[in-house]
N, C-alpha and C. Protein backbone atom coordinates (compact mmCIF):
# COMPACT_ATOMS: atom_id res chain seq x y z
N UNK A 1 0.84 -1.18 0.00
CA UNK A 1 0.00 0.00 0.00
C UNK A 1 0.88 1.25 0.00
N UNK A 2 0.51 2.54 -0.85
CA UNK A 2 1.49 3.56 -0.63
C UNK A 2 0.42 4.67 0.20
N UNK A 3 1.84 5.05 0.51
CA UNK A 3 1.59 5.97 1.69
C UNK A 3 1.71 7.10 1.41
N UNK A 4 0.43 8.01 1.71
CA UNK A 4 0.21 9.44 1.03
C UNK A 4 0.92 10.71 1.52
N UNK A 5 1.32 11.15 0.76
CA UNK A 5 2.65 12.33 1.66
C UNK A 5 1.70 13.52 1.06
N UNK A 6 1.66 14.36 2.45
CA UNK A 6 1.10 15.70 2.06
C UNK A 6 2.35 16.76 2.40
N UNK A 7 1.91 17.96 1.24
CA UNK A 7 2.81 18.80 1.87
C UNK A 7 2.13 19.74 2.26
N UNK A 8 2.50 20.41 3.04
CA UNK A 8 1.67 22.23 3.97
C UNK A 8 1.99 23.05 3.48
N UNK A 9 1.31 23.90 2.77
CA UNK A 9 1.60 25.16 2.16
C UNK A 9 1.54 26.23 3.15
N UNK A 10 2.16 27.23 3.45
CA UNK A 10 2.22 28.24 4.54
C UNK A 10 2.52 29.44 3.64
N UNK A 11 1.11 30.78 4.00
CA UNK A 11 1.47 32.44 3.53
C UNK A 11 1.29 33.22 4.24
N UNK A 12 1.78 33.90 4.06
CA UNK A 12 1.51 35.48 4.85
C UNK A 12 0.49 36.10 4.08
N UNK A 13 -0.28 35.98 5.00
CA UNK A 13 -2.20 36.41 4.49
C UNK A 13 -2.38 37.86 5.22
N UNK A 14 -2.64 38.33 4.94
CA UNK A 14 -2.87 40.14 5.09
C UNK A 14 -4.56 40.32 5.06
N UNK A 15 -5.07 40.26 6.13
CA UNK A 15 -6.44 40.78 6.57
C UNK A 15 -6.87 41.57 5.54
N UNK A 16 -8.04 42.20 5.72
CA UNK A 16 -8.37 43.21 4.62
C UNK A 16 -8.14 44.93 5.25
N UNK A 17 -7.85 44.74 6.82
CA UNK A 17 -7.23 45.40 7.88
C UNK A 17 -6.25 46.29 7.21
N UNK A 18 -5.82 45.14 7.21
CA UNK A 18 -4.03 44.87 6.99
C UNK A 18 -3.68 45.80 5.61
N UNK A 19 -4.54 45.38 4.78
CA UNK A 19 -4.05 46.00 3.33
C UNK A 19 -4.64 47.07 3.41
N UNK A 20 -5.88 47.79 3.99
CA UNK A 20 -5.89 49.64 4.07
C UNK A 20 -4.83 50.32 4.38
N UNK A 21 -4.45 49.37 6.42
CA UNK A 21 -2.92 50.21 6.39
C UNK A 21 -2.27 50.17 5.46
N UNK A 22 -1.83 49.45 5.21
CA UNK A 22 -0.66 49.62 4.00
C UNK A 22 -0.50 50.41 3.23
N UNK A 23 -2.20 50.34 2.12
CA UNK A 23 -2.74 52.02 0.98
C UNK A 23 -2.54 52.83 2.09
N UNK A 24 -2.92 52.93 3.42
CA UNK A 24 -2.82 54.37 3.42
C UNK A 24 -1.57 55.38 4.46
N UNK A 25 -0.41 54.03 3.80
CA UNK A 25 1.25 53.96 4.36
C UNK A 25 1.56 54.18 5.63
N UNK A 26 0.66 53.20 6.40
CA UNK A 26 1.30 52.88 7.31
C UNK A 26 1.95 51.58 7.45
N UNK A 27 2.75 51.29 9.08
CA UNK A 27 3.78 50.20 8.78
C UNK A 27 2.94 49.06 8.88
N UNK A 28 3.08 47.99 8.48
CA UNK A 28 2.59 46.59 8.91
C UNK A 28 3.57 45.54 8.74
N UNK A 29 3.61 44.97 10.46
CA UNK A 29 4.86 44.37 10.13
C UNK A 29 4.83 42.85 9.37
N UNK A 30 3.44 42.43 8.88
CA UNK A 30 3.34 41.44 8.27
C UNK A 30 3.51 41.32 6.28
N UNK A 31 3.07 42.83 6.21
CA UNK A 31 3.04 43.18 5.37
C UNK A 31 4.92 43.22 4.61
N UNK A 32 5.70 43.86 6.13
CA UNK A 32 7.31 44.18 5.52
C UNK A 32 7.47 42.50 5.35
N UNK A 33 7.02 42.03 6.63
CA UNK A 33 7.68 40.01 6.39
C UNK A 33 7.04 39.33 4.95
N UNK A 34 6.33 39.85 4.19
CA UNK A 34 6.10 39.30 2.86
C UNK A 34 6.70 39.66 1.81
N UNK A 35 7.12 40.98 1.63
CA UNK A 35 7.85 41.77 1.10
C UNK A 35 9.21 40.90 1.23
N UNK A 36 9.82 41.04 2.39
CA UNK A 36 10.82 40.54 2.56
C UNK A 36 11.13 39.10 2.20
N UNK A 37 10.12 38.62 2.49
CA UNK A 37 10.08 36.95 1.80
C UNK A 37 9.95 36.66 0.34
N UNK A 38 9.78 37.46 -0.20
CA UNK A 38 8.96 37.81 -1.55
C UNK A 38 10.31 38.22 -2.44
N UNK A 39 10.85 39.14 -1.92
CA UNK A 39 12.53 39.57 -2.36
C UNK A 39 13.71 38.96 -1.59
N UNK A 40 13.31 37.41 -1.67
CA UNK A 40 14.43 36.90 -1.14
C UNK A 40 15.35 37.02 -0.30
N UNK A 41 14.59 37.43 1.08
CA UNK A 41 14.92 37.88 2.16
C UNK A 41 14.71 36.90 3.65
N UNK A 42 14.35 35.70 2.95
CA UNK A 42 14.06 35.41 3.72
C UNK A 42 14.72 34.86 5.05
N UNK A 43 14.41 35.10 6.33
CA UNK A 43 14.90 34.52 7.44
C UNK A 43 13.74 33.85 8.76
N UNK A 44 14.30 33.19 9.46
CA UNK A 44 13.57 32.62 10.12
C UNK A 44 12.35 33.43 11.34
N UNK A 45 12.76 34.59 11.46
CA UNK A 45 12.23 35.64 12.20
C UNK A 45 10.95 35.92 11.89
N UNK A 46 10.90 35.42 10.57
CA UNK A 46 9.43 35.66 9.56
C UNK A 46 8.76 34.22 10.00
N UNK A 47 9.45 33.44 10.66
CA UNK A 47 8.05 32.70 10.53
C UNK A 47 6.46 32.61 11.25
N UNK A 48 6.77 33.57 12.24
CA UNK A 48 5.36 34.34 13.40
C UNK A 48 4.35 34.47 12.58
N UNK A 49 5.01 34.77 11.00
CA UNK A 49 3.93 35.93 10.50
C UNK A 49 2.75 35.03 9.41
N UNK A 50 3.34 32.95 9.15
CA UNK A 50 3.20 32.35 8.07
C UNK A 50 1.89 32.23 8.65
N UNK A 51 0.56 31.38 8.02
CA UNK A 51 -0.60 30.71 8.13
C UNK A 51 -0.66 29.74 7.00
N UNK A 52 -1.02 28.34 8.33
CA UNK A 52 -1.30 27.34 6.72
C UNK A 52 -2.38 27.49 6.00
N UNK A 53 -1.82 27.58 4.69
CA UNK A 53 -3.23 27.82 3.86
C UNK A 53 -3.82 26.31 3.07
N UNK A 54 -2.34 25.50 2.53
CA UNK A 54 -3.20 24.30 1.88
C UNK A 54 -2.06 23.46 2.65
N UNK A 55 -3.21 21.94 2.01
CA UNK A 55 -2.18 20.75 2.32
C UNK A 55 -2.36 19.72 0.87
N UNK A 56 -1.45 19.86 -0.11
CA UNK A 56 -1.68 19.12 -1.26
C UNK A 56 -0.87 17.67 -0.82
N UNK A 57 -1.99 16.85 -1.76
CA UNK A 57 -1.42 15.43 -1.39
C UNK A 57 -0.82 14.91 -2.86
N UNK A 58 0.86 14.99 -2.28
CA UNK A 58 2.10 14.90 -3.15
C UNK A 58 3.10 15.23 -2.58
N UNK A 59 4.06 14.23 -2.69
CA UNK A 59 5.83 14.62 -2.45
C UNK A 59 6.59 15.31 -3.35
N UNK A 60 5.98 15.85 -4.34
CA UNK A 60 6.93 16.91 -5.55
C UNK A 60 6.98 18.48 -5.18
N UNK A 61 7.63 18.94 -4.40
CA UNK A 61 7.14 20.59 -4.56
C UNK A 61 6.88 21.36 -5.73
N UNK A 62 7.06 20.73 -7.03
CA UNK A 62 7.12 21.22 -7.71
C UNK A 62 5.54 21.64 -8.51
N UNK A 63 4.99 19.96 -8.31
CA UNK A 63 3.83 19.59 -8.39
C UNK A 63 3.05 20.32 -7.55
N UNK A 64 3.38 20.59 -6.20
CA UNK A 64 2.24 20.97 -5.48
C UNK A 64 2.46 22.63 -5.80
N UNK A 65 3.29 22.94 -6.35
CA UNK A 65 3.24 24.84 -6.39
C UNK A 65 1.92 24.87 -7.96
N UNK A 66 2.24 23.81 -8.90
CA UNK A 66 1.60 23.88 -9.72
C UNK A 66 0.36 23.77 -9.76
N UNK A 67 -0.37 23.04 -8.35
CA UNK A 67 -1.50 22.67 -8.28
C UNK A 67 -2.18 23.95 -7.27
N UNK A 68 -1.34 25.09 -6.89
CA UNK A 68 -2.04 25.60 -6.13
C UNK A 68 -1.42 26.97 -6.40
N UNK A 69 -1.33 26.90 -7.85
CA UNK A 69 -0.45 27.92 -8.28
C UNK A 69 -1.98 28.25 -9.70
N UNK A 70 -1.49 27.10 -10.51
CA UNK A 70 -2.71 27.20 -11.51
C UNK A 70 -3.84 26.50 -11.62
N UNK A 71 -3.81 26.05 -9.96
CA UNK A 71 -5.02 25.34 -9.44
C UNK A 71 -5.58 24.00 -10.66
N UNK A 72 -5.03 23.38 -11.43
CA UNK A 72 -5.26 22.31 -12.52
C UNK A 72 -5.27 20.71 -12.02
N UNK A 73 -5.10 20.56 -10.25
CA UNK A 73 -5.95 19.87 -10.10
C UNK A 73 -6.11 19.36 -8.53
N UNK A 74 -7.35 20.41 -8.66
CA UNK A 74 -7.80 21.12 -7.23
C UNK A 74 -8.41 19.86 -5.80
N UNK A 75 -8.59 18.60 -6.67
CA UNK A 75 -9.28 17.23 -6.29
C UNK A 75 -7.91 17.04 -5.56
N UNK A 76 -6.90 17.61 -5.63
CA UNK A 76 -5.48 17.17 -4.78
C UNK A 76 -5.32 17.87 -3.40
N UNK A 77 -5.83 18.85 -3.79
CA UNK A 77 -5.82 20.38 -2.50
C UNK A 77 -6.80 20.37 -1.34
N UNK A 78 -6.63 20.44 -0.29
CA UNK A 78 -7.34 20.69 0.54
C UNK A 78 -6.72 22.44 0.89
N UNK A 79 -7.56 23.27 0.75
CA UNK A 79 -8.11 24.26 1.02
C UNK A 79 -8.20 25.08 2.50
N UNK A 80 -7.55 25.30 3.40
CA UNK A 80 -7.47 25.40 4.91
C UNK A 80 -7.45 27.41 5.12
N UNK A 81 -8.55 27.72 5.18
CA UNK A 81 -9.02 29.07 5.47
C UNK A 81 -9.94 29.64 4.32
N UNK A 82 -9.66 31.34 4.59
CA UNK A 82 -10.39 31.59 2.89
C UNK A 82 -9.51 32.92 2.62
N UNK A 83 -8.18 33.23 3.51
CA UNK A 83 -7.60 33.98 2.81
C UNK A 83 -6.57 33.52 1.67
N UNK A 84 -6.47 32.13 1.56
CA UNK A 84 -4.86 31.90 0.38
C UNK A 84 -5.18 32.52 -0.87
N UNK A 85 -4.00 32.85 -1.29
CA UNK A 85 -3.51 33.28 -2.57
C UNK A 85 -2.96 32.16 -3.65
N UNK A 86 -3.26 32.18 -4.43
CA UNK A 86 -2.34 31.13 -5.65
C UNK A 86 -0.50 31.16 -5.02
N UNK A 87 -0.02 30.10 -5.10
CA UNK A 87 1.18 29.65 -4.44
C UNK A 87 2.28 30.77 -5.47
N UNK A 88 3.29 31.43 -4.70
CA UNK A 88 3.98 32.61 -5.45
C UNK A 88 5.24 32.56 -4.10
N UNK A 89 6.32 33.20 -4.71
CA UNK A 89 7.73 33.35 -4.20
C UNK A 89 7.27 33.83 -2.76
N UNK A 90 8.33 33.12 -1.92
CA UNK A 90 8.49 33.48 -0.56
C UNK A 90 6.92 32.83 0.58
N UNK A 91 6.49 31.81 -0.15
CA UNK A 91 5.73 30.90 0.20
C UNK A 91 6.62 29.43 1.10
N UNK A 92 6.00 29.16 2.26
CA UNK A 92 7.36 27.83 2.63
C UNK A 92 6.00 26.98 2.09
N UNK A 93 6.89 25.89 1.97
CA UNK A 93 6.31 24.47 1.64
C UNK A 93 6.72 23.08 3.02
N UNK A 94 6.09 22.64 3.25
CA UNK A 94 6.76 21.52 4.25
C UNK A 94 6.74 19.98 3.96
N UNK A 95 7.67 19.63 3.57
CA UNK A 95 7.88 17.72 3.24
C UNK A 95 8.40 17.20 4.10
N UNK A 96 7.74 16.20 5.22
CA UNK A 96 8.49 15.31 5.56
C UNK A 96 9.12 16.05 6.45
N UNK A 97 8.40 17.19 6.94
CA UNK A 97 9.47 18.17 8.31
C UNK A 97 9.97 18.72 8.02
N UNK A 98 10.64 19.14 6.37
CA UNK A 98 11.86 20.02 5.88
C UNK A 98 10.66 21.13 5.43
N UNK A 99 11.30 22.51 5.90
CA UNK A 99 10.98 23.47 5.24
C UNK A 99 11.60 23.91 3.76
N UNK A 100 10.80 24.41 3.15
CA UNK A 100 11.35 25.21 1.72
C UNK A 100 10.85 26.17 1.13
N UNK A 101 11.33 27.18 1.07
CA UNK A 101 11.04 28.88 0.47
C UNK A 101 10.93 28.46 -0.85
N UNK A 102 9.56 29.08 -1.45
CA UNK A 102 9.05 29.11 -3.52
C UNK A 102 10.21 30.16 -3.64
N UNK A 103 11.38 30.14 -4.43
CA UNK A 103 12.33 31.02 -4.48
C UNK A 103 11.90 31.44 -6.11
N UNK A 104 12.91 32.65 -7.07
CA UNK A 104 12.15 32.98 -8.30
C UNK A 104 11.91 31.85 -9.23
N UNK A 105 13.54 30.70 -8.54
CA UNK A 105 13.37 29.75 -9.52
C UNK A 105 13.67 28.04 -8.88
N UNK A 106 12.28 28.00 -8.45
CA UNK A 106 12.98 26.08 -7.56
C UNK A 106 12.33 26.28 -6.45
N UNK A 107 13.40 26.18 -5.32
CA UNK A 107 13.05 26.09 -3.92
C UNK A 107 14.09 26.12 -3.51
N UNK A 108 13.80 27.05 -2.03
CA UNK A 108 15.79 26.56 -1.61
C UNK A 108 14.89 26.37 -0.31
N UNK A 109 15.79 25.28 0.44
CA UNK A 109 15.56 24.07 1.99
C UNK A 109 16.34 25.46 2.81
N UNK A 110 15.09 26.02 4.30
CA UNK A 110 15.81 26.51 5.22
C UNK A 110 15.19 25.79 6.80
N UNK A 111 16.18 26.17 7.27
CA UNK A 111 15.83 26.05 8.76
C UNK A 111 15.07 26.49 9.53
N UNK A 112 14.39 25.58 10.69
CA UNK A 112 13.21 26.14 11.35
C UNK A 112 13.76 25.92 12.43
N UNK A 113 13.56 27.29 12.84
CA UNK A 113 14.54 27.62 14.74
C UNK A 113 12.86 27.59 15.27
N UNK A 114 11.94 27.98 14.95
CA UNK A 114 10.76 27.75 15.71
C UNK A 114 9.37 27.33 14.91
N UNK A 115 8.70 26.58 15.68
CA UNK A 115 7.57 25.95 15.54
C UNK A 115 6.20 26.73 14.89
N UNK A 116 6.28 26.52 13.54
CA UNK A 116 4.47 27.57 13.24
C UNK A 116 3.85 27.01 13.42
């Protein structure tokens, strides 16, 4: 029998709060931790700020950015809130306990000093 590997998709979801401050320039510090994740900034300090949004069932990250990226096949996705966004840079992914940042091109594996 095979055994189904899910991976956890985790974003920095911005209230609808969240995104007035922002238009109307003030600071939000969830807002700089996406930014920052987003321009390849990422560090572990940001991870306070992640929420899981999906859990696709597949061991490919590649596969699962595609499935929740151009959503083509959504029967894989489980769906966990109602703020996610289509899967985009500075998104972690989790396999098997390893974290991994959607970088512009791949994934690069970082370390988790604390528990989301």
């Amino acid at each position: 029998m095979r055994r189904c590997t899910m991976i956890k998709i985790y974003q920095i979801q911005l209230s609808n709060n969240q995104i007035d401050a922002v238009n109307a320039g003030e600071v939000v510090p969830s807002f700089n931790a996406k930014m920052a994740a987003q321009f390849g900034k990422f560090k572990s300090s940001l991870f306070e700020f992640y929420t899981e949004a999906y859990s696709v069932e597949s061991d490919d990250l590649e596969k699962a950015f595609e499935w929740t990226n151009l959503w083509n096949n959504q029967e894989r996705v489980d769906v966990l809130g109602d703020h996610g966004h289509s899967s985009s840079v500075g998104d972690l992914f989790e396999l098997d306990g390893e974290f991994f940042v959607c970088a512009d091109a791949g994934f690069k594996k970082v370390e988790v000093t604390c528990q989301l």
